[in-house]
N, C-alpha and C. Protein backbone atom coordinates (compact mmCIF):
# COMPACT_ATOMS: atom_id res chain seq x y z
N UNK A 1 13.76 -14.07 10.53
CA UNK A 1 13.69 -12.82 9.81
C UNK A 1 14.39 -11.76 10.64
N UNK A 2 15.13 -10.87 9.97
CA UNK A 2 15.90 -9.94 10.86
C UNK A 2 15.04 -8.77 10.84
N UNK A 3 15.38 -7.80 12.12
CA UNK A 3 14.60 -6.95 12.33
C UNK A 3 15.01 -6.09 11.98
N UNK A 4 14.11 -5.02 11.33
CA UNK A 4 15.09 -3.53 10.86
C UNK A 4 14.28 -2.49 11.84
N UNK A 5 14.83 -2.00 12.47
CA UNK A 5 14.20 -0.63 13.37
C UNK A 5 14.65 0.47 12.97
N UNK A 6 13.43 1.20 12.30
CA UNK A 6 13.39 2.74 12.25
C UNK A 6 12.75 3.14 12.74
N UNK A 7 12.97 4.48 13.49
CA UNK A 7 12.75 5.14 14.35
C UNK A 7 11.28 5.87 13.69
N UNK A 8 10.47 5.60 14.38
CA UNK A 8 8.95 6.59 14.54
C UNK A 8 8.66 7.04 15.81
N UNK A 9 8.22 7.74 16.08
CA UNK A 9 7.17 8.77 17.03
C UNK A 9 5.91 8.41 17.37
N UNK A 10 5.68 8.11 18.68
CA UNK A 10 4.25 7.28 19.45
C UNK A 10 3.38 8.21 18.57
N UNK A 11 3.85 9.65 18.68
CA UNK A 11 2.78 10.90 18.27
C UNK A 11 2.31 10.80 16.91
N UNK A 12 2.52 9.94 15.92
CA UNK A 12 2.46 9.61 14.63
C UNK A 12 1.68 8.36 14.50
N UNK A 13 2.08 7.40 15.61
CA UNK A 13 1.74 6.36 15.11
C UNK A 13 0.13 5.92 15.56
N UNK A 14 0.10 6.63 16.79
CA UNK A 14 -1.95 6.50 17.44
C UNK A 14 -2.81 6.79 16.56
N UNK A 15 -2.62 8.05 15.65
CA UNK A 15 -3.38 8.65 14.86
C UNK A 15 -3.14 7.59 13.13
N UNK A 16 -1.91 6.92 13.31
CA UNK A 16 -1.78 5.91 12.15
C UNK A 16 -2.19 4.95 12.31
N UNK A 17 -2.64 3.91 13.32
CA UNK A 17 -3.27 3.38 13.67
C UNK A 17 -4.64 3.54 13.53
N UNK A 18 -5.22 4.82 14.26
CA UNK A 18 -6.64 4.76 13.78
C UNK A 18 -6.84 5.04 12.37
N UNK A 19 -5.84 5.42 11.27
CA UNK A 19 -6.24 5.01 10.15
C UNK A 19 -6.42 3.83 9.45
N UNK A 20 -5.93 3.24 10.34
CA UNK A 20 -5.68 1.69 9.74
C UNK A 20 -6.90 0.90 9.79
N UNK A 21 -7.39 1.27 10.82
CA UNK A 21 -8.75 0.90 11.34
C UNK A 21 -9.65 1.10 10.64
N UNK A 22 -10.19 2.41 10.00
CA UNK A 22 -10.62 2.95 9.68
C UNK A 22 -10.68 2.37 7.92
N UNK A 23 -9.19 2.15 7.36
CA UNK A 23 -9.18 2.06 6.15
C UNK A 23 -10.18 0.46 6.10
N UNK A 24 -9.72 -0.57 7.22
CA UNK A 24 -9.94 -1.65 7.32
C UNK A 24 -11.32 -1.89 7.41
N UNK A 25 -11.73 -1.23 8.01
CA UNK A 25 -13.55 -1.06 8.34
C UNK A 25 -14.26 -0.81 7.05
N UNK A 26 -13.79 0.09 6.48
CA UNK A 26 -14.49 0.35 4.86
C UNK A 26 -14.40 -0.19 3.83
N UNK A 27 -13.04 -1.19 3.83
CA UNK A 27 -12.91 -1.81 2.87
C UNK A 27 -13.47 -3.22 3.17
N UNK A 28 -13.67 -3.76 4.23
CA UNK A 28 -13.95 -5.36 4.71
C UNK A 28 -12.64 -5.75 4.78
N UNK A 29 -11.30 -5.45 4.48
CA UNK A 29 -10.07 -6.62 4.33
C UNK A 29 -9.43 -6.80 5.65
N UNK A 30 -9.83 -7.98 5.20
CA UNK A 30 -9.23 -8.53 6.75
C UNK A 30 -7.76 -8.74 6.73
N UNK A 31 -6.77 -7.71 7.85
CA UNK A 31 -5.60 -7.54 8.31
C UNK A 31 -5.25 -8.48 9.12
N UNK A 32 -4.05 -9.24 9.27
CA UNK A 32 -3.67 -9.66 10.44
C UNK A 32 -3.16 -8.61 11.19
N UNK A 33 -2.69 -8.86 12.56
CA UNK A 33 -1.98 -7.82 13.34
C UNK A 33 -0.80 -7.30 13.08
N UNK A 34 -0.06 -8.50 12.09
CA UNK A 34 1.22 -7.55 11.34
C UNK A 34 1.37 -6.94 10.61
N UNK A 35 0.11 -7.45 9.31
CA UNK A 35 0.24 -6.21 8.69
C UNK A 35 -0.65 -5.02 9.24
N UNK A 36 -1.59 -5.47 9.79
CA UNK A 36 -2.13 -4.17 10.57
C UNK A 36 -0.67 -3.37 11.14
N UNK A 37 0.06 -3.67 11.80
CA UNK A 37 1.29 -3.38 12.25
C UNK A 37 2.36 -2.32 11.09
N UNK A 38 2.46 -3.12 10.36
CA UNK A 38 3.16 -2.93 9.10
C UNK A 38 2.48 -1.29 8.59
N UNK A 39 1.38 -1.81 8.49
CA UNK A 39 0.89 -0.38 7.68
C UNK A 39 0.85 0.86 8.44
N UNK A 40 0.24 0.83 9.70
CA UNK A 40 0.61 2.03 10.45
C UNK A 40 1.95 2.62 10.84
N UNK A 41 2.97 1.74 10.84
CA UNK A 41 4.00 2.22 10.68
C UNK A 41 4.45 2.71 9.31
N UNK A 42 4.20 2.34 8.05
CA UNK A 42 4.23 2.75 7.02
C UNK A 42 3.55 4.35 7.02
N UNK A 43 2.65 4.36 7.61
CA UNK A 43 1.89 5.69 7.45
C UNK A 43 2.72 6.56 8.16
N UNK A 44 2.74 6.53 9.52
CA UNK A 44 3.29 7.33 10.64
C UNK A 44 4.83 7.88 10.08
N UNK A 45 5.62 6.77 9.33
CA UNK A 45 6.94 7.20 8.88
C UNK A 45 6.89 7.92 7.28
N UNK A 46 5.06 8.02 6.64
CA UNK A 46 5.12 8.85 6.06
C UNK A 46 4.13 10.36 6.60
N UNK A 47 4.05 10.72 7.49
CA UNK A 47 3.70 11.83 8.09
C UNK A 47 5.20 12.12 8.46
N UNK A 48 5.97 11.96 8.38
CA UNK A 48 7.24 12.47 9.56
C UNK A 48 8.69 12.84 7.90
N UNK A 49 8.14 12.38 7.41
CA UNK A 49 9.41 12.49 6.03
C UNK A 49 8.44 12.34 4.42
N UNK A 50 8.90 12.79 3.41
CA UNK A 50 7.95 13.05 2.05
C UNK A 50 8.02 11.75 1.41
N UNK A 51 6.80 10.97 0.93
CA UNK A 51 6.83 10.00 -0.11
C UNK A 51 7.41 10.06 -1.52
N UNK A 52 8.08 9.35 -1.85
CA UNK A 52 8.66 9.72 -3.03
C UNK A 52 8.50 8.81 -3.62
N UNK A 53 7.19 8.60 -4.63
CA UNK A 53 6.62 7.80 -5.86
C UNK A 53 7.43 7.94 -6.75
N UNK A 54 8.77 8.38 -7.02
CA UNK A 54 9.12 8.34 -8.72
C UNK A 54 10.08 7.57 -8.26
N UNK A 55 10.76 6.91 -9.59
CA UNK A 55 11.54 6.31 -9.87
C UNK A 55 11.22 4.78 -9.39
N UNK A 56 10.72 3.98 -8.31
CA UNK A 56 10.37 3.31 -7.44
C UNK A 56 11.21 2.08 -7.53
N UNK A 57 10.96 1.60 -9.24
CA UNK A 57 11.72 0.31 -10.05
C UNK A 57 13.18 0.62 -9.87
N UNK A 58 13.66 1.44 -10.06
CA UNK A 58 15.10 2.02 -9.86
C UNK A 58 15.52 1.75 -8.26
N UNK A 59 15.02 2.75 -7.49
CA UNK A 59 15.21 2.35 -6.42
C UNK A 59 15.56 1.05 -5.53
N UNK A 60 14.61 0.50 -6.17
CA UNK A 60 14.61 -1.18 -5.37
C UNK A 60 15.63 -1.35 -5.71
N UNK A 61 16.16 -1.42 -6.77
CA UNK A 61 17.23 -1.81 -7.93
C UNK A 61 18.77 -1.58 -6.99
N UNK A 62 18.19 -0.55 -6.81
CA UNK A 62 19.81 -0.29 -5.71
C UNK A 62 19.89 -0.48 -4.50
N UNK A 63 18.92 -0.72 -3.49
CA UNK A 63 18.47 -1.13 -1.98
C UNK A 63 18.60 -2.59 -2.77
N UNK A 64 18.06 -3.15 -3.28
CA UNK A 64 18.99 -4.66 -3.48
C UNK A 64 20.52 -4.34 -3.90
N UNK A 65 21.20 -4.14 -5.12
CA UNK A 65 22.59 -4.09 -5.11
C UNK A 65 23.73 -3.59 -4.00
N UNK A 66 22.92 -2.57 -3.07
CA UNK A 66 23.76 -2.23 -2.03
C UNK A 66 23.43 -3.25 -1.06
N UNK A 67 22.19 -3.63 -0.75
CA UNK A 67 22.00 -4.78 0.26
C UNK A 67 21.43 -4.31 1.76
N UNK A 68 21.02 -3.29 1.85
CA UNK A 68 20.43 -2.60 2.79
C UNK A 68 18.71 -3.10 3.03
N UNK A 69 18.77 -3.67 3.78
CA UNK A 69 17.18 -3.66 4.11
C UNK A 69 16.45 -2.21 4.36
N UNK A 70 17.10 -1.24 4.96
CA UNK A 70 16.81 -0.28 5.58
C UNK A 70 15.93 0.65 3.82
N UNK A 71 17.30 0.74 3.02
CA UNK A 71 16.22 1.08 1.64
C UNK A 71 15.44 0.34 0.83
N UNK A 72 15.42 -0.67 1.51
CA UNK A 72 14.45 -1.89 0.73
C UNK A 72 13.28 -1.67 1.28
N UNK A 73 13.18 -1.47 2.86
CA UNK A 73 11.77 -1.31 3.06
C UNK A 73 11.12 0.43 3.46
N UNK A 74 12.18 1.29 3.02
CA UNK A 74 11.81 2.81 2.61
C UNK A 74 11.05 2.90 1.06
N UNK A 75 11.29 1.53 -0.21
CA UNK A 75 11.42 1.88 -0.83
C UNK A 75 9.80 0.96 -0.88
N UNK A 76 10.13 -0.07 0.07
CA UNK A 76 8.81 -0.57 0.13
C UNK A 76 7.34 0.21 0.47
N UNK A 77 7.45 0.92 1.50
CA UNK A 77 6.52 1.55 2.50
C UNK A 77 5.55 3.49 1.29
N UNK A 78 6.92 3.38 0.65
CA UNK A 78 6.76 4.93 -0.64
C UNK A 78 5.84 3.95 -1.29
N UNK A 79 5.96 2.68 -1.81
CA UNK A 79 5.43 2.03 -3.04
C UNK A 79 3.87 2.01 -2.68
N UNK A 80 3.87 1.39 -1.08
CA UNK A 80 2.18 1.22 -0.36
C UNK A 80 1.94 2.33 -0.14
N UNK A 81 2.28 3.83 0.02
CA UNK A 81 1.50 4.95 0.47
C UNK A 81 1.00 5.43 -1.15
N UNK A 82 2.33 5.14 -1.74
CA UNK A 82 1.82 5.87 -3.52
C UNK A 82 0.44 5.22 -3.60
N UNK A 83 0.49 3.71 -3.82
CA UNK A 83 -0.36 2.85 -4.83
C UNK A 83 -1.71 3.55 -3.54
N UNK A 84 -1.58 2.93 -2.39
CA UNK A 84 -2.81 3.31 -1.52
C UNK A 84 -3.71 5.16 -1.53
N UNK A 85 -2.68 6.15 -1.39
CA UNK A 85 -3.17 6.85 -1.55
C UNK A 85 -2.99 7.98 -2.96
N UNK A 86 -2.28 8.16 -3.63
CA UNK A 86 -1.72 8.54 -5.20
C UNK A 86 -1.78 7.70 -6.27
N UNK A 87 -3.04 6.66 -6.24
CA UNK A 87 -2.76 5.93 -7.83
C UNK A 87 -2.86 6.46 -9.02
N UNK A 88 -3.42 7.81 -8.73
CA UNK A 88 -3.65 8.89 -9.92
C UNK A 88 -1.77 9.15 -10.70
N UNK A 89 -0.92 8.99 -9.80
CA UNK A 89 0.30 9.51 -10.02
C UNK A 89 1.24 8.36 -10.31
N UNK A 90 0.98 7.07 -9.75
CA UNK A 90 1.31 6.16 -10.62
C UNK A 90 0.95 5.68 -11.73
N UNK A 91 -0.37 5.80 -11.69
CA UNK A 91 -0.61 5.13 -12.81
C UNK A 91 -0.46 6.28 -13.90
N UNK A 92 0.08 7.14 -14.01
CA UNK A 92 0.92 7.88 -15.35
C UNK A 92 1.92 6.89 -15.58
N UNK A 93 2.87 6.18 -14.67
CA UNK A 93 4.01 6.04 -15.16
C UNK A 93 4.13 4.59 -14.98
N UNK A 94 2.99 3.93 -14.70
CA UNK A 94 2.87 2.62 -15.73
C UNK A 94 1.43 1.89 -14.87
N UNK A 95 1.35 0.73 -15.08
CA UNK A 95 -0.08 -0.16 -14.56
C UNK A 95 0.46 -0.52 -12.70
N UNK A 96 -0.94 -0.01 -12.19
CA UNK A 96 -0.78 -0.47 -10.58
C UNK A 96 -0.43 -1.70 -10.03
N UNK A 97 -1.37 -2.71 -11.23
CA UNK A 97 -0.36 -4.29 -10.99
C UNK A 97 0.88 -4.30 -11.17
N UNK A 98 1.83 -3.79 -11.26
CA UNK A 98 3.42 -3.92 -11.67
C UNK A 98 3.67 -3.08 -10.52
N UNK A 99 2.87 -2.38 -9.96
CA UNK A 99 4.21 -1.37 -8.80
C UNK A 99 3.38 -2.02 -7.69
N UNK A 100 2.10 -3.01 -7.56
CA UNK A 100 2.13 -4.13 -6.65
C UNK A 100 3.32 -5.02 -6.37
N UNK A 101 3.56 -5.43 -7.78
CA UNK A 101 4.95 -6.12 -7.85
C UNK A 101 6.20 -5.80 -7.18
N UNK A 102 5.79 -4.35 -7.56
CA UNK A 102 7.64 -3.65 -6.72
C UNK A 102 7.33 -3.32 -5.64
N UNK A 103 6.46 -3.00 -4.82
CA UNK A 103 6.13 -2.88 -3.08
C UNK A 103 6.35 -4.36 -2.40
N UNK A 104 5.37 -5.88 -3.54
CA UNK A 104 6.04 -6.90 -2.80
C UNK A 104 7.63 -7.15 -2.89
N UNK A 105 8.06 -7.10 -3.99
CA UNK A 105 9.87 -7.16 -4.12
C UNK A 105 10.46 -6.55 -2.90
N UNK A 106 10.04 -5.00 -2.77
CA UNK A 106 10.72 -4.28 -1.85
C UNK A 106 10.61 -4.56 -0.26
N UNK A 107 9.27 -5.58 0.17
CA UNK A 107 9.44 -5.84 1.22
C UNK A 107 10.11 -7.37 1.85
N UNK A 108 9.78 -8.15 0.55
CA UNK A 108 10.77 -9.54 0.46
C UNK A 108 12.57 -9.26 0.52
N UNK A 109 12.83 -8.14 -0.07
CA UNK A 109 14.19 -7.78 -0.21
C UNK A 109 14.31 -6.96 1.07
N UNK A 110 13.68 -6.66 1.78
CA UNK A 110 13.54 -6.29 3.48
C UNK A 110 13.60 -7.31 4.16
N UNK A 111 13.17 -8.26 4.19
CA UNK A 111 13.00 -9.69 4.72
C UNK A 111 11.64 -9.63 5.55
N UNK A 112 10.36 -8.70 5.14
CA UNK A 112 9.43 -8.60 5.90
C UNK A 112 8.34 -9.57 4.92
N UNK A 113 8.45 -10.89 4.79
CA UNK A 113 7.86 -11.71 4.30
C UNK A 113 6.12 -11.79 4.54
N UNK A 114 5.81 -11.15 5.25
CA UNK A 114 4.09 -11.28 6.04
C UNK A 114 3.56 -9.86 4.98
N UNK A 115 4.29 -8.80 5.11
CA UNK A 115 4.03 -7.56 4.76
C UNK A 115 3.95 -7.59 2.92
N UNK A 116 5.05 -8.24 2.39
CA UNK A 116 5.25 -8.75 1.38
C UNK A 116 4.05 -9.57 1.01
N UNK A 117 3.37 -10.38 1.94
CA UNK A 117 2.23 -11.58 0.71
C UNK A 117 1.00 -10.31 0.91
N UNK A 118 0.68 -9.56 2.17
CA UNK A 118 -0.49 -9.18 1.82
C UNK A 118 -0.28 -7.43 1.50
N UNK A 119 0.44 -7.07 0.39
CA UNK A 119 0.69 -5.89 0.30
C UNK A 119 -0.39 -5.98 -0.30
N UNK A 120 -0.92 -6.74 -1.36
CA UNK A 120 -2.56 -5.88 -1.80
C UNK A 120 -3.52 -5.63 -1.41
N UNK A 121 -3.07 -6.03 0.40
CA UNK A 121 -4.40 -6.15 1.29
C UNK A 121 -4.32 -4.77 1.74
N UNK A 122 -3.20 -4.51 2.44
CA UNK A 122 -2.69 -3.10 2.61
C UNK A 122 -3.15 -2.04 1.76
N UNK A 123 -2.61 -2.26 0.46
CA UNK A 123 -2.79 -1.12 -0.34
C UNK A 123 -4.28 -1.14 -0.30
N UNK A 124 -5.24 -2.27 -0.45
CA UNK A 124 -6.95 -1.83 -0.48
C UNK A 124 -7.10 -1.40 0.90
N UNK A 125 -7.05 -1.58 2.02
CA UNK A 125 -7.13 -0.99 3.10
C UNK A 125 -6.72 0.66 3.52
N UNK A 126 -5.68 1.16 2.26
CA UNK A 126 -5.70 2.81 2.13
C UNK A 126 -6.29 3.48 1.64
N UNK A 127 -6.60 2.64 0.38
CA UNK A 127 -7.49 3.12 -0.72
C UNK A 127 -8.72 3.45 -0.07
N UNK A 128 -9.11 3.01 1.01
CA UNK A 128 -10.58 3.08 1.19
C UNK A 128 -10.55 3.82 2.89
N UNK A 129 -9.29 4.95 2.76
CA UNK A 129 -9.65 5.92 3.70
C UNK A 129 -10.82 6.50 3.67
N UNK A 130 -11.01 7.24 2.13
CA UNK A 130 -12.42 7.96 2.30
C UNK A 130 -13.11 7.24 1.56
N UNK A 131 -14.26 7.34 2.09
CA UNK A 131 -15.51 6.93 1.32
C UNK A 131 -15.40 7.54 -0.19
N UNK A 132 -15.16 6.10 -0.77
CA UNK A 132 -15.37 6.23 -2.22
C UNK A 132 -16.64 6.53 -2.77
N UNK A 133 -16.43 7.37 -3.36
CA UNK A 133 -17.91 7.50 -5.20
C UNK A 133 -17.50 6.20 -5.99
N UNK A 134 -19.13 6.80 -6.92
CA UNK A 134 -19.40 5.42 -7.55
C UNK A 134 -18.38 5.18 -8.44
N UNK A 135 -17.43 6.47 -9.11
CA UNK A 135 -16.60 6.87 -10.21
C UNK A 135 -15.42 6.58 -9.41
N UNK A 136 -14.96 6.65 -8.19
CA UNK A 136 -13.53 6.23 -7.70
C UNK A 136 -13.97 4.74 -7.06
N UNK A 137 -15.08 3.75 -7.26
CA UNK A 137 -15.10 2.53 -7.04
C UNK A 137 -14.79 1.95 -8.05
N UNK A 138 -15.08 2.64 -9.16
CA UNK A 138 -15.06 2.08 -10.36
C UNK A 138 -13.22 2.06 -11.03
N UNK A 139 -12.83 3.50 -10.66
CA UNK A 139 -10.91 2.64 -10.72
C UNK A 139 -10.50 2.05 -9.64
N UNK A 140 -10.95 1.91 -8.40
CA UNK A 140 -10.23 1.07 -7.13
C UNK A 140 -10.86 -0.73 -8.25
N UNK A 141 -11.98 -0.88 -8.02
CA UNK A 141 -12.50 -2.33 -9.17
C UNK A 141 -10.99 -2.28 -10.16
N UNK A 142 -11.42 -1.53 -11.09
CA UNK A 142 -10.31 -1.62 -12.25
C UNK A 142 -8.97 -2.00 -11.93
N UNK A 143 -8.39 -1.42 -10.48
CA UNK A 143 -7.42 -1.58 -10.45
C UNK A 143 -6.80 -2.96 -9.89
N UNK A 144 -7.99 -3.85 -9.48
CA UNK A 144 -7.68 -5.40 -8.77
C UNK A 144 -8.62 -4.81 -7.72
N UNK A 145 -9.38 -3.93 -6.67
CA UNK A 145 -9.86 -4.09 -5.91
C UNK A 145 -10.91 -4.80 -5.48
N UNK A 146 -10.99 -6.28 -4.90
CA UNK A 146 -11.98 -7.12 -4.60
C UNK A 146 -13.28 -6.58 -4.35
N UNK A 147 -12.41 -5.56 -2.85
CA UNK A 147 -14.02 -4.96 -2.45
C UNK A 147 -15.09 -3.74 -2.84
N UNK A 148 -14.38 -3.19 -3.95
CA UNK A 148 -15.09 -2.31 -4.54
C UNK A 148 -15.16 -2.97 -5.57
N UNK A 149 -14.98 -4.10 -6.44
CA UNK A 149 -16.05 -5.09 -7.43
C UNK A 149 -17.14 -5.49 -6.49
N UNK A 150 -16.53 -5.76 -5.12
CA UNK A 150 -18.17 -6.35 -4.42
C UNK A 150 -19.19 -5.55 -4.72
N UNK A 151 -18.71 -4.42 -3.86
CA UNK A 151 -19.69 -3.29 -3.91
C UNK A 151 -20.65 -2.96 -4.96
N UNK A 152 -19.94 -2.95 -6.19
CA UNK A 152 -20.63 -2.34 -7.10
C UNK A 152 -21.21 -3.55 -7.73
N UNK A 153 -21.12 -4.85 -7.59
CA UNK A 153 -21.68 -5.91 -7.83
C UNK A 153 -22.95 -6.25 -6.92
N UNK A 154 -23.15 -5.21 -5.89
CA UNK A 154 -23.90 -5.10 -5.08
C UNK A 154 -25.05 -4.46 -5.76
N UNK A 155 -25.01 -3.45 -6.33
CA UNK A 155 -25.16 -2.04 -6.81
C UNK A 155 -25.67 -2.50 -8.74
N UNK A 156 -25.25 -3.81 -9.25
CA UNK A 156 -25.82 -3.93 -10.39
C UNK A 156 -24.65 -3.54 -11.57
N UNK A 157 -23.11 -3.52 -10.76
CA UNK A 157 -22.54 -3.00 -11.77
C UNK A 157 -21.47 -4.35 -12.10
N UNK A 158 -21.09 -4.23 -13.09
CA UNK A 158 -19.78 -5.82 -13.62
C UNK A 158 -18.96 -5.04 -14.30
N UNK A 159 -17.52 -5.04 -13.55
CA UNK A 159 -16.66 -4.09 -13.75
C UNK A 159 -15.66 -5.03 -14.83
N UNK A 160 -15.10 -4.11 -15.67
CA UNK A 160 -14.50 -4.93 -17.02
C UNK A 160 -12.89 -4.32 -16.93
N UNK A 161 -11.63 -4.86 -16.95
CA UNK A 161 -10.35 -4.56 -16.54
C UNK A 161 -10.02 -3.42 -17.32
N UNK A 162 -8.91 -2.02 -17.19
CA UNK A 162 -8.30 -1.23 -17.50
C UNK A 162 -7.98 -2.44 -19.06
N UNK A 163 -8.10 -1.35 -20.14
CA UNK A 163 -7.12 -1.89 -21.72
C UNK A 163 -5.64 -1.80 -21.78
């Protein structure tokens, strides 16, 4: 697998790290060290430059036709901060399972194959920066989240999929 290096800042990435931790602890999902890896750098390089959730499907579209890994996995890393922390803003502009789809595309078309199988591990591991309510367990569930069906399966609740 070839390596793509973009440049981040130690000063970004300690404090992205302990989010990672943090997301990981609340949610139960168990990270390996790469994508543990993966995601804090995802974070840290979005503290340092703006996420840009629109267009996303497009995007990929052209980080593949031009052939750049470099916008394949910019386009990847926007897709895991949207879905993880803005699903309110995707999901206007279509279902969270499909822009799962385009975060894994975008990191397979990076050649970051590890980051790529467990992007839904990732994305539940952001989702569960803050301590969720019973009403934001109930769309993290809806949206595929394992561990907030646990939870609320804990709790007496049987969560039924988005129509």
């Amino acid at each position: 697998m070839p390596i793509v290096i973009v440049a981040t800042d130690d000063t970004y990435l300690g404090p992205a790290r302990d989010l990672v931790a943090t997301g990981t602890e609340r949610s139960g999902v168990p990270l390996s060290e790469a994508l543990r890896q993966s995601l804090a750098l995802a974070i840290a390089r979005a503290m340092r430059r703006p996420v840009d959730p629109d267009r996303l499907t497009w995007r990929l579209a052209l980080a593949r036709e031009r052939g750049t890994e470099r916008d394949a996995l910019e386009v990847a890393e926007d897709c895991l901060i949207s879905l993880g922390l803005f699903p309110e803003r995707v999901r206007r502009v279509g279902p969270i399972p499909a822009y799962v789809g385009v975060g894994r595309a975008a990191y397979q078309a990076a050649g970051h194959l590890e980051p790529a199988y467990g992007f839904h591990l990732m994305v539940e591991a952001l989702r569960f920066l803050a301590e969720p309510d019973r009403t934001r367990l109930l769309d993290l569930a809806r949206d595929g989240s394992v561990a907030a069906a646990h939870r609320l399966r804990g709790q007496g609740v049987i969560v039924l999929p988005r129509r």
